[in-house]
PDB file of N, CA and C in Angstrom:
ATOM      1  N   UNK A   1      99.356 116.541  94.037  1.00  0.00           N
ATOM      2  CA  UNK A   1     100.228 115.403  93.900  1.00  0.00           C
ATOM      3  C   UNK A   1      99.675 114.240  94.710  1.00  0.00           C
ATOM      4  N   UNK A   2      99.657 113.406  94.054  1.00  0.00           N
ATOM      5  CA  UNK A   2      99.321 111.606  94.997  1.00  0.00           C
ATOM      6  C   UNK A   2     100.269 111.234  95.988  1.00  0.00           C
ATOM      7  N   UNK A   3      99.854 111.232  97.114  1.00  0.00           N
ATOM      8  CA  UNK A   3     100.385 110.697  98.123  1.00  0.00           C
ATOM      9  C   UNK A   3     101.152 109.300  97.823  1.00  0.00           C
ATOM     10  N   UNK A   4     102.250 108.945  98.210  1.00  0.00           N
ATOM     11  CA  UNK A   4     103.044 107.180  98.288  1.00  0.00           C
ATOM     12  C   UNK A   4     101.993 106.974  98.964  1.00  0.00           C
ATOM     13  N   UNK A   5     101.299 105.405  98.667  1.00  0.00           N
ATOM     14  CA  UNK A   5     101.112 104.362  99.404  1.00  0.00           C
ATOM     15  C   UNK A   5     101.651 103.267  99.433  1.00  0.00           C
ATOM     16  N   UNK A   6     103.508 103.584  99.460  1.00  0.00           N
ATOM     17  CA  UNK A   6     103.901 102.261  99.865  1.00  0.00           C
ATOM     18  C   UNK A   6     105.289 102.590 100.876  1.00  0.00           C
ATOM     19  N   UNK A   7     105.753 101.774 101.784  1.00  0.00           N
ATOM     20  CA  UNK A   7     106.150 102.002 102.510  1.00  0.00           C
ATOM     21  C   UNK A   7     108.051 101.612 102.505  1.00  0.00           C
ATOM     22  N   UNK A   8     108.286 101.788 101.007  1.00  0.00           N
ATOM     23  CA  UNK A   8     109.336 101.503 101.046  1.00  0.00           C
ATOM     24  C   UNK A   8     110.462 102.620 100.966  1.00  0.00           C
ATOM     25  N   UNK A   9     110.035 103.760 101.138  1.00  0.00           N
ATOM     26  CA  UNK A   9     111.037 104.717 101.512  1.00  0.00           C
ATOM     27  C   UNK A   9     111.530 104.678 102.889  1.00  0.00           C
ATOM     28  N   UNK A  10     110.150 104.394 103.631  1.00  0.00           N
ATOM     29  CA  UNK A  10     110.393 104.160 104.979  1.00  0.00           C
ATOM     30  C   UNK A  10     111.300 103.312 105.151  1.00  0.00           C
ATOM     31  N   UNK A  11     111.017 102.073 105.001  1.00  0.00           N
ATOM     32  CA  UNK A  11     111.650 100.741 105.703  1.00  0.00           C
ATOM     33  C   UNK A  11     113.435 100.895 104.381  1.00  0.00           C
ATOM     34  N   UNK A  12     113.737 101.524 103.720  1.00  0.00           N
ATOM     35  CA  UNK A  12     115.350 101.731 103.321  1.00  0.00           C
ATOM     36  C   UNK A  12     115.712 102.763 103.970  1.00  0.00           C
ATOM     37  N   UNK A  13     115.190 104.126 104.294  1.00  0.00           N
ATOM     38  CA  UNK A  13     115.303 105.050 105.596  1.00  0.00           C
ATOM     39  C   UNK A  13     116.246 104.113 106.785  1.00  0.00           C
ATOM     40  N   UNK A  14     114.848 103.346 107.537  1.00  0.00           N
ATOM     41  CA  UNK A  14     115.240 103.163 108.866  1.00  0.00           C
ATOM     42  C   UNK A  14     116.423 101.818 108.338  1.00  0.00           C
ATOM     43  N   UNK A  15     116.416 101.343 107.253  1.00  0.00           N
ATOM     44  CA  UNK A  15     117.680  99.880 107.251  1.00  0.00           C
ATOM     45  C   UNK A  15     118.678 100.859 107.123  1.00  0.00           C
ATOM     46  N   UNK A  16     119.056 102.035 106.775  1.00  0.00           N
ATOM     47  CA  UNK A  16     120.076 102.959 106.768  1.00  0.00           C
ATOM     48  C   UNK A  16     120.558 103.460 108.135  1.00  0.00           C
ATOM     49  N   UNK A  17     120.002 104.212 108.643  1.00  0.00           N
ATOM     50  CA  UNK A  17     119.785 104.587 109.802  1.00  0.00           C
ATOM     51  C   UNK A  17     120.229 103.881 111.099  1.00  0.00           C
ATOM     52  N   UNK A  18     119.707 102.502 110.662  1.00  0.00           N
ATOM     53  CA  UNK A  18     120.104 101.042 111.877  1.00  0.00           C
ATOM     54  C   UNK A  18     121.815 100.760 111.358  1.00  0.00           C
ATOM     55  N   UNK A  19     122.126 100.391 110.295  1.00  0.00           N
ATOM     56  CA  UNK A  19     123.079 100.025 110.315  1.00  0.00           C
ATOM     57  C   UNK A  19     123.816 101.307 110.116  1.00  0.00           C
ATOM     58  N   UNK A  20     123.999 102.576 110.218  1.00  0.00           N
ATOM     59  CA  UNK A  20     124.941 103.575 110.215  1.00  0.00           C
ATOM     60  C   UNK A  20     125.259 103.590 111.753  1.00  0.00           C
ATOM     61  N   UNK A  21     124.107 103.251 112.324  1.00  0.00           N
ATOM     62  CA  UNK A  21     123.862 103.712 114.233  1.00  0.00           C
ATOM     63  C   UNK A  21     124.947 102.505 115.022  1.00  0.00           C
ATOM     64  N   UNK A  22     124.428 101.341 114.106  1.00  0.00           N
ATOM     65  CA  UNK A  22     124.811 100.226 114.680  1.00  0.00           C
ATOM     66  C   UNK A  22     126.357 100.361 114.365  1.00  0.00           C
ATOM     67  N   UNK A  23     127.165 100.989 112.891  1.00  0.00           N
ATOM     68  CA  UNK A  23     128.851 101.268 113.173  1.00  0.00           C
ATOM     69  C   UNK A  23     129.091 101.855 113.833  1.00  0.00           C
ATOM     70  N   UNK A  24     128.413 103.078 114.148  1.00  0.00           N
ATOM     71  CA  UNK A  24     128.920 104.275 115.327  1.00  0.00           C
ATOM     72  C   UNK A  24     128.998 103.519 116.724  1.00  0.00           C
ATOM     73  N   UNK A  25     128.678 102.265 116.564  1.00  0.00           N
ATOM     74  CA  UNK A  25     128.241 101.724 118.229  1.00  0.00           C
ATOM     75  C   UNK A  25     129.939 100.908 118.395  1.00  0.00           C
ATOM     76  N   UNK A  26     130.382 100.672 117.235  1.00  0.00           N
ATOM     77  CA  UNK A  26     131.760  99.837 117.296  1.00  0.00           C
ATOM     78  C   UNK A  26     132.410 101.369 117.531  1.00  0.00           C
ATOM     79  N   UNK A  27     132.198 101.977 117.421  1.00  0.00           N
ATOM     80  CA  UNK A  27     133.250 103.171 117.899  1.00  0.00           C
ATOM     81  C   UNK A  27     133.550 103.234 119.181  1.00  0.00           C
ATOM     82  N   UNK A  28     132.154 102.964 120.480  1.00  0.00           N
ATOM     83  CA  UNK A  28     132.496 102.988 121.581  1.00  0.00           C
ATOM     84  C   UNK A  28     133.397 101.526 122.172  1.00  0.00           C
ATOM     85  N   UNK A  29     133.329 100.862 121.334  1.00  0.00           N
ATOM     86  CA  UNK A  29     134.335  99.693 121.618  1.00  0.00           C
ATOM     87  C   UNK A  29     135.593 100.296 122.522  1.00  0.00           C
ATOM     88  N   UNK A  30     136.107  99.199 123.504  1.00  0.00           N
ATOM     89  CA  UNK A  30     137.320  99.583 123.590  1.00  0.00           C
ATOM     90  C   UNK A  30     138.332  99.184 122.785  1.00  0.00           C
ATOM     91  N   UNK A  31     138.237  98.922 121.445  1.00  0.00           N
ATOM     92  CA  UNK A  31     139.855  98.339 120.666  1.00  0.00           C
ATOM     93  C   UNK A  31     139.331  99.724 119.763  1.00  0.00           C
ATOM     94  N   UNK A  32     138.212 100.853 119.454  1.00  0.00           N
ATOM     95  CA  UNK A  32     138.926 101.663 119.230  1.00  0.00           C
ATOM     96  C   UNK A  32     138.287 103.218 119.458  1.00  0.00           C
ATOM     97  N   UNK A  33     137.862 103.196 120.769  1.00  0.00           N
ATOM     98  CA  UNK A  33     137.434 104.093 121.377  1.00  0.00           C
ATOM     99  C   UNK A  33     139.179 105.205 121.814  1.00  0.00           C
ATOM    100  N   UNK A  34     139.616 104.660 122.600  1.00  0.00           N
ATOM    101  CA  UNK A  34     141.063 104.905 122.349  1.00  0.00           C
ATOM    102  C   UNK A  34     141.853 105.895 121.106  1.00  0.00           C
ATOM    103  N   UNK A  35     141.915 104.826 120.230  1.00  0.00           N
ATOM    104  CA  UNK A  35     142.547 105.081 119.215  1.00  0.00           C
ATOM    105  C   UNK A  35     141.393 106.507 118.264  1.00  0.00           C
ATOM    106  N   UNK A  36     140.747 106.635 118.472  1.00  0.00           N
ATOM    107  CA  UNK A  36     139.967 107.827 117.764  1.00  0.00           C
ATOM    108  C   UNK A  36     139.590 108.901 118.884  1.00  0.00           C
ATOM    109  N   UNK A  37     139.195 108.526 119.883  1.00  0.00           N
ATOM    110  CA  UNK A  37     138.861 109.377 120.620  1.00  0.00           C
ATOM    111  C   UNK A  37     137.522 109.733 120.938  1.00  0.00           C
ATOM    112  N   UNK A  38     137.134 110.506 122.066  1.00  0.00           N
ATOM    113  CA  UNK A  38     135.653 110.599 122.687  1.00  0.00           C
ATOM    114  C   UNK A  38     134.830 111.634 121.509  1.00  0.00           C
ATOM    115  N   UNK A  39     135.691 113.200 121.519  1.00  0.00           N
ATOM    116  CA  UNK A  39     135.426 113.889 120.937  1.00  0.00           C
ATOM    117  C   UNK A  39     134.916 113.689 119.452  1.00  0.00           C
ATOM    118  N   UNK A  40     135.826 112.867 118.644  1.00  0.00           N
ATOM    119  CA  UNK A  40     135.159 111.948 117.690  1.00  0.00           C
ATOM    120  C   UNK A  40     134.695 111.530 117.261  1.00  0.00           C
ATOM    121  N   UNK A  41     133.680 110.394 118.173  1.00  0.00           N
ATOM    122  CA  UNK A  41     132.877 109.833 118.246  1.00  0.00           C
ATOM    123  C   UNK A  41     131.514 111.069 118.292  1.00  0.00           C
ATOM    124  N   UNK A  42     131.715 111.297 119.657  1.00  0.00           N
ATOM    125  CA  UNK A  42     130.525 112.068 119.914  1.00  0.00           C
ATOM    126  C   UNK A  42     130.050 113.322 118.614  1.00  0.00           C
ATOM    127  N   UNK A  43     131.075 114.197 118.037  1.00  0.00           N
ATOM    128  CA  UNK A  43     130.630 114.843 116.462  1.00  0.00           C
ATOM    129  C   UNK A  43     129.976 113.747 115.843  1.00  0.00           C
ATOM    130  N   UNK A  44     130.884 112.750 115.768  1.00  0.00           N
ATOM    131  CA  UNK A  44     130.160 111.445 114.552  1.00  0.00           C
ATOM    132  C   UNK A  44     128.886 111.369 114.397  1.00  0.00           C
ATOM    133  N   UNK A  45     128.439 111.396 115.915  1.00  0.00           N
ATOM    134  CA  UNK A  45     126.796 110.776 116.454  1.00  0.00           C
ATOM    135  C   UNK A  45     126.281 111.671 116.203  1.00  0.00           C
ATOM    136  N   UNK A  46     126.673 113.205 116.698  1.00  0.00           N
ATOM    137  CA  UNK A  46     126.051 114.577 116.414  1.00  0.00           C
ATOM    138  C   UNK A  46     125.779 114.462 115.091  1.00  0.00           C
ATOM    139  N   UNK A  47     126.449 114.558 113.868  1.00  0.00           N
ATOM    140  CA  UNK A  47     126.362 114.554 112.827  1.00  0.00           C
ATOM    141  C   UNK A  47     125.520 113.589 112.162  1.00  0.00           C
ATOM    142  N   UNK A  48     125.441 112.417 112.295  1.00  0.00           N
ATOM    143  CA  UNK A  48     124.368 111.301 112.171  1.00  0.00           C
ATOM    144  C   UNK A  48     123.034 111.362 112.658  1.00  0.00           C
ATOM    145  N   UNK A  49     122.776 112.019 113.534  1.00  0.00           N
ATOM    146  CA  UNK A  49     121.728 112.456 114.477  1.00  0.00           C
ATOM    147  C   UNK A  49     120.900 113.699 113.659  1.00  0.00           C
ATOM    148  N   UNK A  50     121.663 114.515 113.004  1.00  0.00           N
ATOM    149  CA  UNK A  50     121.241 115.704 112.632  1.00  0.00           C
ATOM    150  C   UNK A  50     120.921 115.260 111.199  1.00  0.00           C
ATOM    151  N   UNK A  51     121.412 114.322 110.208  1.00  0.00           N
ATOM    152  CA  UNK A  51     121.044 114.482 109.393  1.00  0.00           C
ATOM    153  C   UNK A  51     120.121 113.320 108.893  1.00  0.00           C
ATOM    154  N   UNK A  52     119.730 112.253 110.299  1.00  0.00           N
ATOM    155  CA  UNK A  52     118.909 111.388 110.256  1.00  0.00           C
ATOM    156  C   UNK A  52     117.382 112.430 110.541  1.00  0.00           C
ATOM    157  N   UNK A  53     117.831 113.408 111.111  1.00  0.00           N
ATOM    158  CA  UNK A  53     116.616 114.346 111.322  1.00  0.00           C
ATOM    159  C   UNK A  53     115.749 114.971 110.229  1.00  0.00           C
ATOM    160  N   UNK A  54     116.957 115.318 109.849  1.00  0.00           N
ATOM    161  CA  UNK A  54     116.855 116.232 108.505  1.00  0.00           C
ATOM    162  C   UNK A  54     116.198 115.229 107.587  1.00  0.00           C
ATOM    163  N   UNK A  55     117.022 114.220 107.707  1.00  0.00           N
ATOM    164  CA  UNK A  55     116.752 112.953 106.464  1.00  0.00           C
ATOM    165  C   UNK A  55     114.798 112.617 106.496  1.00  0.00           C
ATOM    166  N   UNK A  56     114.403 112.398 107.574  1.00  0.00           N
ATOM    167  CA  UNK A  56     113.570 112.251 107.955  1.00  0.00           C
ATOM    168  C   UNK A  56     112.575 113.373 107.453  1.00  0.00           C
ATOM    169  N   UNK A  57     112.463 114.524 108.289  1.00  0.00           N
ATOM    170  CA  UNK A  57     111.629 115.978 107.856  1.00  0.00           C
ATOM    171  C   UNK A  57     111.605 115.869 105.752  1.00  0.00           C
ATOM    172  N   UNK A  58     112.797 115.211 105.032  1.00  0.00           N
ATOM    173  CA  UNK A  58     112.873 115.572 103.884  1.00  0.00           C
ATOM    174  C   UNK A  58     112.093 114.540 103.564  1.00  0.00           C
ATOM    175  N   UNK A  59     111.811 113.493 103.804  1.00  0.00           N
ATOM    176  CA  UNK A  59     110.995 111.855 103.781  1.00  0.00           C
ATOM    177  C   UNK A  59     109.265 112.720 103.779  1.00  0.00           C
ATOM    178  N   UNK A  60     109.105 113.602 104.843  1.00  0.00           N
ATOM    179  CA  UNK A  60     107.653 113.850 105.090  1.00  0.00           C
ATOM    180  C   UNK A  60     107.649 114.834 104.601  1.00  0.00           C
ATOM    181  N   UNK A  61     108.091 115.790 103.720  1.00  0.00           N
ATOM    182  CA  UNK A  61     107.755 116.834 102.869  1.00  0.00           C
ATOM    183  C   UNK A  61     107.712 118.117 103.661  1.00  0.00           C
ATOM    184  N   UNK A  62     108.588 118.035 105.058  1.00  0.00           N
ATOM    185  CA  UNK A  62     108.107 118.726 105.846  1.00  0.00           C
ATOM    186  C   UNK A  62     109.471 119.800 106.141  1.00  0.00           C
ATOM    187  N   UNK A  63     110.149 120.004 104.639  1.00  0.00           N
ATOM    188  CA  UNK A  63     111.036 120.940 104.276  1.00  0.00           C
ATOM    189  C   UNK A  63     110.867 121.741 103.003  1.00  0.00           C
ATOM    190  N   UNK A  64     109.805 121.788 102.232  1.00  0.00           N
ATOM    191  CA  UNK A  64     109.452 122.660 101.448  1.00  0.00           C
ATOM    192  C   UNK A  64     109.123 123.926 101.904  1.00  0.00           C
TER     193      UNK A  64
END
């Protein structure tokens, strides 16, 4: 199989990635850190974290 030589999986990857990271960051806000809670949040990130991983390893073929 031919390798991509272009880099646009990458760069919609990481514009995903930035702005999913960047809502989770209004979570630690205080208008509604509060109202949802620590525990919350922190799964949220866990969960975002794990499947930006995953997301990633599946980007480099490095889950077959």
């Amino acid at each position: 199989m031919p390798t991509s030589t272009t880099n646009r999986p990458f760069y919609a990857a990481f514009t995903l990635v930035f702005v999913v990271h960047y809502l989770l960051a209004f979570l630690h806000t205080p208008a509604f850190l509060p109202r949802v809670g620590v525990h919350v949040v922190a799964y949220l990130g866990l969960l975002v974290a794990l499947g930006t991983v995953f997301g990633g390893l599946a980007l480099w073929d490095a889950l077959s």
